[in-house]
Protein backbone atom coordinates (compact mmCIF):
# COMPACT_ATOMS: atom_id res chain seq x y z
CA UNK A 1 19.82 18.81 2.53
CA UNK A 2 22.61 17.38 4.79
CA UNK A 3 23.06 13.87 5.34
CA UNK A 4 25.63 11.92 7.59
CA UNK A 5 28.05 9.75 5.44
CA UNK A 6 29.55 8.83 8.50
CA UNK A 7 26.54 6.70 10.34
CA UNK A 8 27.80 3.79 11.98
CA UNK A 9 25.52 0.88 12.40
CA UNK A 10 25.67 1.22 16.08
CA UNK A 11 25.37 4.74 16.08
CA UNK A 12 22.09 3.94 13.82
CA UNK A 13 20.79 1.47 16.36
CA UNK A 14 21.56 3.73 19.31
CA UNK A 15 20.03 6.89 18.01
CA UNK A 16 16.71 4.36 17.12
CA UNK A 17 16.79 3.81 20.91
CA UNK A 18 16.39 6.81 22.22
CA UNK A 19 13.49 8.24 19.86
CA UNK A 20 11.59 5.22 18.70
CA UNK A 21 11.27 3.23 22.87
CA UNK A 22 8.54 5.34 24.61
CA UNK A 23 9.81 7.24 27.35
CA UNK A 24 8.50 7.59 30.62
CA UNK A 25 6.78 10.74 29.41
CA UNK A 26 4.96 8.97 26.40
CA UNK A 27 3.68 6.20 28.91
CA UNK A 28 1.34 8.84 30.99
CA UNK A 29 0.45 10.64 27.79
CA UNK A 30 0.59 11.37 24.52
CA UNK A 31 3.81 13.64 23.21
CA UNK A 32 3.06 17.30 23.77
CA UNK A 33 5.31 17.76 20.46
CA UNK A 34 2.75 16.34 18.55
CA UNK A 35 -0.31 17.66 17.48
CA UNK A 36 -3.63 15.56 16.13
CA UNK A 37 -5.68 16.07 13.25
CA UNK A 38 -7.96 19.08 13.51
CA UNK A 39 -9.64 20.39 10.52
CA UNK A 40 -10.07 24.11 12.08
CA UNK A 41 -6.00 23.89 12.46
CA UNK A 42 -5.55 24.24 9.04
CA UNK A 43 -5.58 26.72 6.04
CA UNK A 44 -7.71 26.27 3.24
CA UNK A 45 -5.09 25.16 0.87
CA UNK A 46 -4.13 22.23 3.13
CA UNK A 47 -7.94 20.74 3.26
CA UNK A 48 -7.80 20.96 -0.45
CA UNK A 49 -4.79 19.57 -1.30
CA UNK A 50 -5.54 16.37 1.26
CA UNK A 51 -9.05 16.61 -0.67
CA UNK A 52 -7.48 16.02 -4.32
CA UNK A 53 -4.62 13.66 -2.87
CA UNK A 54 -7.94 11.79 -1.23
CA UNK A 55 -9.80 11.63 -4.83
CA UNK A 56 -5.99 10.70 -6.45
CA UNK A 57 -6.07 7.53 -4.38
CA UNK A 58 -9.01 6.90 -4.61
CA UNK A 59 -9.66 6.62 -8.42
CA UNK A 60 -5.89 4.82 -7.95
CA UNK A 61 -7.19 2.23 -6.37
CA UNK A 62 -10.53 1.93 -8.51
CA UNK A 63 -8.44 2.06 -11.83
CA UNK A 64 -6.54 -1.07 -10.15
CA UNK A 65 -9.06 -3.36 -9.71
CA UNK A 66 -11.62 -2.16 -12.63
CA UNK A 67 -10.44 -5.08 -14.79
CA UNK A 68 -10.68 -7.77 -12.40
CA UNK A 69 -14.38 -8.99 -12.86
CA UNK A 70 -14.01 -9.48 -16.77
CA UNK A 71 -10.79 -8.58 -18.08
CA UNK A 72 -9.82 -12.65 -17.93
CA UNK A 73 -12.93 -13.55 -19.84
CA UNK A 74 -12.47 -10.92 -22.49
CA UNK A 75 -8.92 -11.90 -22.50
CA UNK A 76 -9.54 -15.96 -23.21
CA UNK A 77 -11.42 -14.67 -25.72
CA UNK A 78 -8.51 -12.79 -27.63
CA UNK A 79 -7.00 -16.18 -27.18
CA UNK A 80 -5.00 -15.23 -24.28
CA UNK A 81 -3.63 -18.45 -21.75
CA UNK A 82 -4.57 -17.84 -17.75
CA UNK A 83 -0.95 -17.43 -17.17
CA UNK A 84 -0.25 -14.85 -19.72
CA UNK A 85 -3.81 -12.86 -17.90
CA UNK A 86 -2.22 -13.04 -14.61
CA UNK A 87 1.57 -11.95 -16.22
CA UNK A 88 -0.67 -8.91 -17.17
CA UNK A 89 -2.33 -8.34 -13.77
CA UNK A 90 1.52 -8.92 -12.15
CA UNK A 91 3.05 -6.72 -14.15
CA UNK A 92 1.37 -3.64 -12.97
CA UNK A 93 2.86 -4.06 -9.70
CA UNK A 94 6.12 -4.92 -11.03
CA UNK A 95 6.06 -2.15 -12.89
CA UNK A 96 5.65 -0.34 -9.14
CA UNK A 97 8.43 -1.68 -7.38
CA UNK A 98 11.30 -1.06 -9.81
CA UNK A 99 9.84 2.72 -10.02
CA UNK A 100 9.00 4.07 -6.78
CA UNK A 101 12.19 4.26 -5.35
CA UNK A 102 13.91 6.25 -8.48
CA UNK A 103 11.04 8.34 -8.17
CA UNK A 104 11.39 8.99 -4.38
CA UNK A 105 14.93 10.05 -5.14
CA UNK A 106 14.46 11.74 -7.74
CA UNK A 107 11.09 13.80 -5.99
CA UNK A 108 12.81 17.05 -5.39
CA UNK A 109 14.63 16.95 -8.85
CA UNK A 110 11.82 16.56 -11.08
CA UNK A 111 9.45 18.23 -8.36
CA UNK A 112 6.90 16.85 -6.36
CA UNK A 113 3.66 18.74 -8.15
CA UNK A 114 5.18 17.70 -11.73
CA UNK A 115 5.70 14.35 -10.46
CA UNK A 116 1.77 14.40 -9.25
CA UNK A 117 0.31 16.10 -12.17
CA UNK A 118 2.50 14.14 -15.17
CA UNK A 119 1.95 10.88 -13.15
CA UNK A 120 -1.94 11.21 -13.11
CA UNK A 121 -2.11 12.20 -16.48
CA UNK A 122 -0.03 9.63 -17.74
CA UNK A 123 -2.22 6.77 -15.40
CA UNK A 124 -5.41 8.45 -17.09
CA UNK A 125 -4.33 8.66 -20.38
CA UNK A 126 -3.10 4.46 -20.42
CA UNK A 127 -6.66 3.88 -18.91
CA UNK A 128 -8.56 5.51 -21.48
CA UNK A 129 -6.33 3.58 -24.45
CA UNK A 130 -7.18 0.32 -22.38
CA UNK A 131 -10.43 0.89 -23.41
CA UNK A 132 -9.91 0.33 -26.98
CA UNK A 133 -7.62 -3.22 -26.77
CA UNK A 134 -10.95 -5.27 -27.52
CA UNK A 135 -10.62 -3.47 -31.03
CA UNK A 136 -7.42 -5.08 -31.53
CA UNK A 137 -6.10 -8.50 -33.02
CA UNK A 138 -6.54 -11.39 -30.98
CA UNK A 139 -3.10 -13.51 -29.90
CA UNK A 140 0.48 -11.34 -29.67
CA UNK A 141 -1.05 -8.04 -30.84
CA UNK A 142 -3.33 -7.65 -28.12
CA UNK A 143 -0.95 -9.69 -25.58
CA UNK A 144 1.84 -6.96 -26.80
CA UNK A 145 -0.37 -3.91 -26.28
CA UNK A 146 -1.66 -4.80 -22.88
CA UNK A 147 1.89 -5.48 -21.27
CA UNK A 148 2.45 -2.63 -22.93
CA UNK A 149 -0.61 -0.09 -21.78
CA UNK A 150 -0.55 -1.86 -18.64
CA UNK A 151 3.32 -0.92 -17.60
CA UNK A 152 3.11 2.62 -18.69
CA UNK A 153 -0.23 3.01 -16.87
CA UNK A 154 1.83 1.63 -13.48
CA UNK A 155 4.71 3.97 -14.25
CA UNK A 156 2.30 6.68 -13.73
CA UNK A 157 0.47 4.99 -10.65
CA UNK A 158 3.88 4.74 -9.35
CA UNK A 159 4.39 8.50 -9.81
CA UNK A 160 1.66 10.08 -8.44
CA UNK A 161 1.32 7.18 -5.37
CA UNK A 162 4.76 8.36 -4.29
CA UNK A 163 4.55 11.80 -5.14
CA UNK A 164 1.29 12.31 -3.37
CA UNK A 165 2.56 10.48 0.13
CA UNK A 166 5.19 12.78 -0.13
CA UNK A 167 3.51 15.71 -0.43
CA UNK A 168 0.97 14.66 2.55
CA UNK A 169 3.93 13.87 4.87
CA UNK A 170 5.32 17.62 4.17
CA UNK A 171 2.62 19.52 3.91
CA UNK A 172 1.49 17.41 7.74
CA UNK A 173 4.34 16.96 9.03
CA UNK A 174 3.02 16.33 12.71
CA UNK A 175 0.61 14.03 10.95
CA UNK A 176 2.38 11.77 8.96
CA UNK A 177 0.83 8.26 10.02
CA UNK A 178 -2.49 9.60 10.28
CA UNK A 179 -2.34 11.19 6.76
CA UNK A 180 -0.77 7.99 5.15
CA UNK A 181 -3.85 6.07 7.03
CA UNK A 182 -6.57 8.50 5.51
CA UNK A 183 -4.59 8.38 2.06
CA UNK A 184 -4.84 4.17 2.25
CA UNK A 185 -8.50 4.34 3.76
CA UNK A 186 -8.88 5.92 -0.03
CA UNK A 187 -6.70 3.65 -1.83
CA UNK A 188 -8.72 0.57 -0.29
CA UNK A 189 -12.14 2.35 -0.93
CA UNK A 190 -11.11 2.75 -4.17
CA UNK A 191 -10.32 -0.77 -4.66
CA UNK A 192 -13.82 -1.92 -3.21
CA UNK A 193 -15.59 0.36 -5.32
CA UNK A 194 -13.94 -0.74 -8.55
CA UNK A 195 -15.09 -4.47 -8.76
CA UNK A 196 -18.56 -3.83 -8.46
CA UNK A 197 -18.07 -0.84 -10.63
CA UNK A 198 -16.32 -2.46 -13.65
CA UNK A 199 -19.16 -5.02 -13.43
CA UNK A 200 -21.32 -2.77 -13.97
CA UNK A 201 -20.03 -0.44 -16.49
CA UNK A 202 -19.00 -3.49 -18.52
CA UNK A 203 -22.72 -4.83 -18.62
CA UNK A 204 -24.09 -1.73 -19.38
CA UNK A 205 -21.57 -0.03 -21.41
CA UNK A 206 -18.96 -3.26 -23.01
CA UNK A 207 -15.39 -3.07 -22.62
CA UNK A 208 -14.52 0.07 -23.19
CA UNK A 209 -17.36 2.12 -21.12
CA UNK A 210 -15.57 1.17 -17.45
CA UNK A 211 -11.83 2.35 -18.97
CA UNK A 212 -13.30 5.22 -20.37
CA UNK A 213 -15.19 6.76 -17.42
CA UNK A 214 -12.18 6.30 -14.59
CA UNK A 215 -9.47 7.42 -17.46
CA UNK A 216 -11.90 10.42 -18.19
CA UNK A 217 -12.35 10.87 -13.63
CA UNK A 218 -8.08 10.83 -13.38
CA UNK A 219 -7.68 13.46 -16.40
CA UNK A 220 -10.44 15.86 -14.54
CA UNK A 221 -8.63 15.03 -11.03
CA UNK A 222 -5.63 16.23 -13.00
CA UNK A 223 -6.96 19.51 -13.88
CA UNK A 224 -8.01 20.31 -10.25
CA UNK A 225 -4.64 19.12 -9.44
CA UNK A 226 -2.78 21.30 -11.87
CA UNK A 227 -5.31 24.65 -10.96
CA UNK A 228 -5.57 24.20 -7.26
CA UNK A 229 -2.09 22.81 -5.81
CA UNK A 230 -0.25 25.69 -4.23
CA UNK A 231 3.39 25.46 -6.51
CA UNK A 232 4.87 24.93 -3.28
CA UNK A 233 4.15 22.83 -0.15
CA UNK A 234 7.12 23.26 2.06
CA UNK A 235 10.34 25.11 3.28
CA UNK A 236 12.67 26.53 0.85
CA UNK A 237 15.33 24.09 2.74
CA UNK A 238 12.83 21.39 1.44
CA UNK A 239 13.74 22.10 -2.37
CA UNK A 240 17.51 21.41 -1.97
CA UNK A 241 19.14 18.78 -4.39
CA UNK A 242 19.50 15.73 -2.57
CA UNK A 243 21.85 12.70 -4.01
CA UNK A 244 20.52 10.28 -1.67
CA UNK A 245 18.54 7.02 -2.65
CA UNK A 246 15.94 4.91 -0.94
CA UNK A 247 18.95 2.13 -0.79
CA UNK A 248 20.17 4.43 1.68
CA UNK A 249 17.69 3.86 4.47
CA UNK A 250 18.18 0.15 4.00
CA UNK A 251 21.91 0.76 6.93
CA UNK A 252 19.43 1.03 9.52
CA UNK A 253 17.91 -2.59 10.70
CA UNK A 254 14.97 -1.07 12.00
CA UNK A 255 14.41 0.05 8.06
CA UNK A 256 14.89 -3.30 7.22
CA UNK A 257 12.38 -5.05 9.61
CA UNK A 258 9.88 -2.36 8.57
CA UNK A 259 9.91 -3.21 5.23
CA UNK A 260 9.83 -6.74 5.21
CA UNK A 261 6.60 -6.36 7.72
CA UNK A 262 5.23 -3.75 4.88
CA UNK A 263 6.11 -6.66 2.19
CA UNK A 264 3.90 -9.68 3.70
CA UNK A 265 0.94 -7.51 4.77
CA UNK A 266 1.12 -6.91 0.40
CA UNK A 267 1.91 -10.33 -0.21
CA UNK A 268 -0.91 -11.55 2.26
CA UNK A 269 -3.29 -9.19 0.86
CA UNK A 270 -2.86 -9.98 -2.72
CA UNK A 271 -3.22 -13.65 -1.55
CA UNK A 272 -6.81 -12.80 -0.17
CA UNK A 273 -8.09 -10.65 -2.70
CA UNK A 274 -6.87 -13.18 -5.32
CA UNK A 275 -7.80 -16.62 -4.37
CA UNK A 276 -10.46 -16.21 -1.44
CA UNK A 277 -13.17 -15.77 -3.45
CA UNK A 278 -11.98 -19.25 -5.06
CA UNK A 279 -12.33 -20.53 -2.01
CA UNK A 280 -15.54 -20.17 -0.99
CA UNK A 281 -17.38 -21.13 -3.74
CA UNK A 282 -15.74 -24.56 -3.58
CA UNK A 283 -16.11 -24.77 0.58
CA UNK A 284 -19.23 -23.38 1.01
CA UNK A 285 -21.11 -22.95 -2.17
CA UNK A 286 -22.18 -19.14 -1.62
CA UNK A 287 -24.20 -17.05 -4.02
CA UNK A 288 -22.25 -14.60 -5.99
CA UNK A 289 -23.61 -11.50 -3.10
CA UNK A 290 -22.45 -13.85 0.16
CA UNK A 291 -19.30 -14.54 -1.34
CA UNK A 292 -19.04 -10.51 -2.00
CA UNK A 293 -20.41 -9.78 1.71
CA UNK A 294 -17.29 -11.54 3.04
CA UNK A 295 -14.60 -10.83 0.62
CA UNK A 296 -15.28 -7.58 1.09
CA UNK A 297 -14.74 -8.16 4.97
CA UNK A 298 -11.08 -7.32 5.30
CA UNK A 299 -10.17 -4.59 3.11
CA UNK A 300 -13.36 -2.99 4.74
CA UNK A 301 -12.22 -2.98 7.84
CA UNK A 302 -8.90 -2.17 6.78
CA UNK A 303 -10.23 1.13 5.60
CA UNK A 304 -11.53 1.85 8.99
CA UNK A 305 -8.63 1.35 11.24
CA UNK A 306 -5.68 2.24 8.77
CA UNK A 307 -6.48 5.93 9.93
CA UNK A 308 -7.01 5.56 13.79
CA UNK A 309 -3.50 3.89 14.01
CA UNK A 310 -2.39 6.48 11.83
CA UNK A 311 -3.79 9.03 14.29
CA UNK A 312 -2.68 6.44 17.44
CA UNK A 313 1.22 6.21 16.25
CA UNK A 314 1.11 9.79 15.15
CA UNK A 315 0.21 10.54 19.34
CA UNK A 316 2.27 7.99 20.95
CA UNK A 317 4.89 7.62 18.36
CA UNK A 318 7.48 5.97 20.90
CA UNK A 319 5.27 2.43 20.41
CA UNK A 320 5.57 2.22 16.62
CA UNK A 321 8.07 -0.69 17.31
CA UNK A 322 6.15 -2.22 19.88
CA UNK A 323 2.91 -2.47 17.54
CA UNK A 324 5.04 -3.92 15.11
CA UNK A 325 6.52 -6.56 17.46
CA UNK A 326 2.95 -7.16 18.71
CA UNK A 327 0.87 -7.22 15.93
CA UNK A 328 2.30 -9.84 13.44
CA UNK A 329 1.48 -12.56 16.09
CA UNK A 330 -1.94 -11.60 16.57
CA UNK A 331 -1.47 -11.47 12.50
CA UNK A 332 -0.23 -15.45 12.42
CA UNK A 333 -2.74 -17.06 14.68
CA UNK A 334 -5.92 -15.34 12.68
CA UNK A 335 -4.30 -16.77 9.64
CA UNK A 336 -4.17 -20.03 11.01
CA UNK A 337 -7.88 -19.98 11.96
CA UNK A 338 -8.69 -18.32 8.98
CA UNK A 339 -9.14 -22.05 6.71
CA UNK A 340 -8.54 -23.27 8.95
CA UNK A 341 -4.77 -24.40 8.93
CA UNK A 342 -4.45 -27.93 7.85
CA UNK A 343 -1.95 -28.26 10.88
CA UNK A 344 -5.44 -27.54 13.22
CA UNK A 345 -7.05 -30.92 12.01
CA UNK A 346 -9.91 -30.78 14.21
CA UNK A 347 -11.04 -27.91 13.58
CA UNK A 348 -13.81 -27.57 10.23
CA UNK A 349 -14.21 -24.30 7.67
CA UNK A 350 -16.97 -22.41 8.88
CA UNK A 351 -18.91 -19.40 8.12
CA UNK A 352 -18.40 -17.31 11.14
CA UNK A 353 -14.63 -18.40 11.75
CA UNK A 354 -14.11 -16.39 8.08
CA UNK A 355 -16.09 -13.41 9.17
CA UNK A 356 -14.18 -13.12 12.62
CA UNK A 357 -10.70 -13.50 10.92
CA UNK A 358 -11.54 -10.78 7.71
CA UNK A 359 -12.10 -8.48 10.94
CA UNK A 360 -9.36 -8.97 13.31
CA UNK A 361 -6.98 -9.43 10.06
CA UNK A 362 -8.61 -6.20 8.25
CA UNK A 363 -7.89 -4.38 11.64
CA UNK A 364 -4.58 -6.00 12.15
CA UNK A 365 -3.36 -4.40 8.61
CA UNK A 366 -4.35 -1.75 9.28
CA UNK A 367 -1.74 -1.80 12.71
CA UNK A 368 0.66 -3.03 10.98
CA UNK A 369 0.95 -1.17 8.10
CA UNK A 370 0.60 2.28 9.85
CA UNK A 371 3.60 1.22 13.05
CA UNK A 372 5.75 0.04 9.72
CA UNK A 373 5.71 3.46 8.21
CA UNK A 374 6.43 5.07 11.31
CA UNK A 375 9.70 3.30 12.35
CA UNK A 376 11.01 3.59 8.93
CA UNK A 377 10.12 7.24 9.20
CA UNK A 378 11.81 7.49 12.43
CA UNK A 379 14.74 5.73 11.88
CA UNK A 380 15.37 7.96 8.52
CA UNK A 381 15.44 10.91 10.56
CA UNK A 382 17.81 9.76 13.27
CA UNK A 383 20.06 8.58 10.07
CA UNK A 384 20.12 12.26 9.68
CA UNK A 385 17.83 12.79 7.29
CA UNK A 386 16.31 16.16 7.24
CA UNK A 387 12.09 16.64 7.72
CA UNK A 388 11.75 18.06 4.50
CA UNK A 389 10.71 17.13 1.04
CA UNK A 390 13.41 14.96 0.38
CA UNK A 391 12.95 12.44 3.30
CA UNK A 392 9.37 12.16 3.11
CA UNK A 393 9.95 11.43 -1.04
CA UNK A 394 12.36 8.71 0.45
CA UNK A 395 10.18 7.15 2.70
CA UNK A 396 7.40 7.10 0.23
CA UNK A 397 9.38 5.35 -1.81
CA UNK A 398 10.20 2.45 0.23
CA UNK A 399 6.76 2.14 1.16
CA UNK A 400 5.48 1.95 -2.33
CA UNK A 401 8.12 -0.48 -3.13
CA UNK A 402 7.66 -2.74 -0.83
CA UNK A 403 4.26 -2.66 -1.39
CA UNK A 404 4.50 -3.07 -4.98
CA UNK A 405 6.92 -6.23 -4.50
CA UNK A 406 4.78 -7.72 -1.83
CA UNK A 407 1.44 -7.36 -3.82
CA UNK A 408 3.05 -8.80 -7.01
CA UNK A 409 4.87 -11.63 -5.19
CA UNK A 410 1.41 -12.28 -3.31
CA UNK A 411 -0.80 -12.51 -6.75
CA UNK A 412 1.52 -14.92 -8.15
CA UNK A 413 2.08 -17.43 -5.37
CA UNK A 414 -1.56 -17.46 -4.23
CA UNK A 415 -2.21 -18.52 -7.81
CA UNK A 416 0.52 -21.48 -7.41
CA UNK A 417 -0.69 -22.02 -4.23
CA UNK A 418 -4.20 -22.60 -4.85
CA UNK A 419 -3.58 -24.16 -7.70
CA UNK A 420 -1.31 -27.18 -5.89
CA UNK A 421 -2.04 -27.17 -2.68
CA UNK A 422 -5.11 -24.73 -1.90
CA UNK A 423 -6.04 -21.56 0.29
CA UNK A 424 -5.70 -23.17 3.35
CA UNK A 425 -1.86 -23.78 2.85
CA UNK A 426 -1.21 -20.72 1.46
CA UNK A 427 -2.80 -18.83 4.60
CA UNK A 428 -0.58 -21.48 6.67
CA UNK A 429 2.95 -20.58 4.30
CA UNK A 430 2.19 -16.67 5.02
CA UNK A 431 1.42 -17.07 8.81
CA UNK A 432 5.17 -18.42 9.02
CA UNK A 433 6.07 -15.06 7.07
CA UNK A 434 4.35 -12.81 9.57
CA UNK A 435 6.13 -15.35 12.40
CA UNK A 436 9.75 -14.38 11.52
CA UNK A 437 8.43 -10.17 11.21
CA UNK A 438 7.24 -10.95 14.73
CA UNK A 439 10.38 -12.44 16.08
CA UNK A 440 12.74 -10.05 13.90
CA UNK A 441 11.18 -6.85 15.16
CA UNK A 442 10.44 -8.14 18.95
CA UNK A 443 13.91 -9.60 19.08
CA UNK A 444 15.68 -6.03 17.82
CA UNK A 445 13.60 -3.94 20.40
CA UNK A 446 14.88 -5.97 23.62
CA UNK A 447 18.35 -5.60 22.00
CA UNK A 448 18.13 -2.65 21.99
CA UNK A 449 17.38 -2.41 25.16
CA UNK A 450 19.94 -4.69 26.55
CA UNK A 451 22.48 -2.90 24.41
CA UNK A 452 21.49 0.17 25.41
C-alpha cells in the first residue's frame, strides 16, 4: 500500500475541499459513482458474511450490557464499594480505546479473519468464566478476577469490533456508511436486548445462567465464522504490509473534528444509559416498565436511523461535513430541553418533553455518528490512503477508539455528575461539548471555502 509522507497540511485541507463540499452535480442528485444497497446486487458470500458480522454485533452489544441489571448487587455482596463496580464497568471500555487502534494497524498483519475469529473466541470464552466469579472469595479475589476477566473479555470485543467494520467497509466498499449504520443498528439492538435479558436469565437461572448462554451464542457465532467466511474479502493489493498507524489520520483537521464529534455522541450516550434511569425515578416516580418504555427511547430510535444516514451519506457523500456542522446544534438545544437545563428556569420536567428529546436525540446520533465516519473516511483517502484493507482497518480503528474513550469518559462523569450536581447539569455540561463540535466543524467548512 502506498502512502504520501509528503502531505502538507494545506495540501490535506485542499484535497478535503474538493471531494468532501458537494458539487454542483451532487446538489441535483445523488453521485452516479455510488451505488445503494441492493440485496439482488450481491453474491451469496457477501449476504452471509454481513449476516454473521450482523449476529457478531449483535451478541457484542448484548454481552455489554448483560451485567448491568444485577452485577452491582451481586457485587456489594462480595463486599465490593460502588466505585470499585463502576472501575469494573469502565474498564471494559478502557480496555477498548488503548486497543483498537494497534489492532487497526496491525489488521492486515495479523489478518482480518484471524483477528475476527480469535477476537470472538477470546470475548466468548471471558464471558463464559464470568459466569463462575460468584464461586469465588469475596473482597480482592473476586475484585482481582473481574478486572481481570473483564479486560481480556474487551481485548477481544476490541478485536472483532474493529476487525468486523473493516471487513464490512472492504467487502462494500460503495457502502461503507450504510454498512457501519446496519452493523450499529445491531450493536444497539444488542444492547437493548441484553438488560431485559440478563434480568431474566439471572432470575431464572442465578449468576452464572445469563454468562453462560451469550458466552456459549459468541463461541457458536465463532464456528459459523471460522466455516463460512470466504479466507479472503478483498484485492490482493488489499493484503500488502502497511506501516501506517491510526495516529496517522490525526494530520488532517477534518480527522480531528470527526473524532471529537464521534467522542461526545459516546460520552453523551454513556451519560444517558447510565444515570437517566436515576433520574426518573426521583422526578417522576415511574414504575420499573415506564421508566423502561422511555429509557429505551433513544437507543431505539438510534437503531432506526443509524442505517438510513448510513444509506443517505453513502448517496450524497459530498454533505457528510455539512451534517456534521448541522447536526450537533440540533444535538445541544434537545439536550437543553431534555431536564430541562437549569439555565431554562421556567420551564418544569415533564413526561412528554423526555419522550420528544429520546427521539430527536436517538435520531440525531444516529446523523451524527454516520456523517463522522464518513469525513474521516474521506479525508483518509485524499491523505492518500489506498481503498483497501488497510484503510478501512484504520478507520475502524479510530472509530472504535473514540468510541471506547467517549463511552468510558461518559460512564464516569455522569456518575460524578449525578452524584454532585444531578442529570440536569450533566445534560447542560455535554450540550456545551456538542456546541464547540458544532462551531469546530461549521467553522472549518466555510474556511475551506474561503480558502479555497
Amino acid at each position: 500500500m502506498e502512502f504520501s509522507t509528503g502531505v502538507t497540511l494545506r495540501s490535506v485541507m485542499e484535497t478535503e475541499r474538493s471531494a468532501c463540499v458537494p458539487s454542483k452535480a451532487s446538489e441535483n442528485g445523488p453521485n452516479r459513482n455510488k451505488k445503494t444497497l441492493e440485496w439482488r446486487d450481491f453474491s451469496r458470500w457477501k449476504i452471509l458474511l454481513l449476516l454473521i458480522l450482523c449476529l457478531a454485533n449483535f451478541l457484542a452489544g448484548s454481552c455489554f450490557s448483560l451485567m448491568g441489571p444485577f452485577f452491582p448487587r451481586e457485587a456489594a455482596m462480595k463486599g465490593t464499594s460502588p466505585l470499585v463496580i463502576g472501575l469494573i464497568f469502565g474498564c471494559y471500555q478502557f480496555v477498548t480505546f488503548v486497543t483498537s487502534p494497534i489492532f487497526g494497524s496491525l489488521i492486515s498483519t495479523i489478518g482480518a479473519n484471524f483477528l475476527h475469529v480469535s477476537g470472538l473466541f477470546l470475548g466468548g470464552s471471558c464471558t463464559i468464566l464470568f459466569g463462575l466469579l460468584d464461586q469465588s472469595q469475596s473482597g480482592i479475589p473476586f475484585i482481582t478476577l473481574s478486572f481481570v476477566t473483564r479486560s481480556v473479555e474487551a481485548l477481544g470485543s476490541a478485536a472483532f469490533m474493529t476487525s468486523s467494520r473493516a471487513i464490512a467497509s472492504t467487502a462494500f466498499p460503495d457502502n461503507v456508511a450504510t454498512v457501519y449504520g446496519v452493523l450499529n443498528t445491531f450493536t444497539g439492538l444488542g444492547y437493548m436486548a441484553g438488560l431485559p435479558l440478563g434480568s431474566v436469565l439471572y432470575q431464572f437461572g442465578g449468576f452464572g445462567l445469563p454468562f453462560w448462554s451469550i458466552g456459549t451464542a459468541m463461541l457458536i457465532c465463532v464456528v459459523f465464522s471460522f466455516g463460512f467466511m470466504p479466507s479472503t474479502i478483498c484485492s490482493d493489493d488489499a493484503t500488502q504490509k502497511y506501516s501506517g498507524s491510526v495516529f496517522g489520520l490525526y494530520r488532517s483537521p477534518s480527522v480531528c473534528i470527526s473524532s471529537w464529534c464521534i467522542f461526545c455522541v459516546a460520552l453523551e450516550l454513556a451519560v444517558v444509559l447510565t444515570t437517566y434511569s436515576i433520574y426518573l425515578e426521583k422526578t417522576f416516580g415511574l414504575s420499573p416498565i415506564s421508566i423502561g418504555a422511555l429509557y429505551f427511547t433513544k437507543p431505539l430510535t438510534y437503531t432506526i436511523s443509524a442505517p438510513v444516514f448510513g444509506w443517505i451519506v453513502d448517496t450524497k457523500s459530498g454533505y457528510c461535513r455539512r451534517l456534521m456542522a448541522a447536526v450537533p446544534f440540533v444535538f445541544a438545544i434537545t439536550l437543553l430541553m431534555w431536564g430541562p437545563s437549569p439555565l431554562l428556569k421556567p420551564l418544569r420536567p415533564t413526561i412528554w418533553m423526555n419522550c420528544a428529546s429520546g427521539v430527536v436525540s436517538g435520531v440525531s446520533l444516529g446523523c451524527l455518528y454516520m456523517s463522522s465516519i464518513a469525513c474521516i473516511l474521506c479525508a483518509a483517502k485524499e491523505m492518500g490512503y489506498a481503498d483497501n484493507l488497510d484503510t478501512h482497518g484504520l478507520v475502524s480503528g479510530c472509530y472504535v477508539m473514540s468510541t471506547g474513550l467517549g463511552s468510558c469518559v461518559g460512564s464516569v462523569f455522569g456518575g460524578v455528575m449525578m452524584q454532585y450536581a444531578g442529570f440536569e447539569w450533566s445534560l447542560t455540561v455535554v450540550a456545551g461539548l456538542f456546541v464547540t463540535c458544532r462551531t469546530t466543524a461549521f467553522d472549518y467548512d466555510i474556511w475551506l471555502q474561503v480558502r479555497l
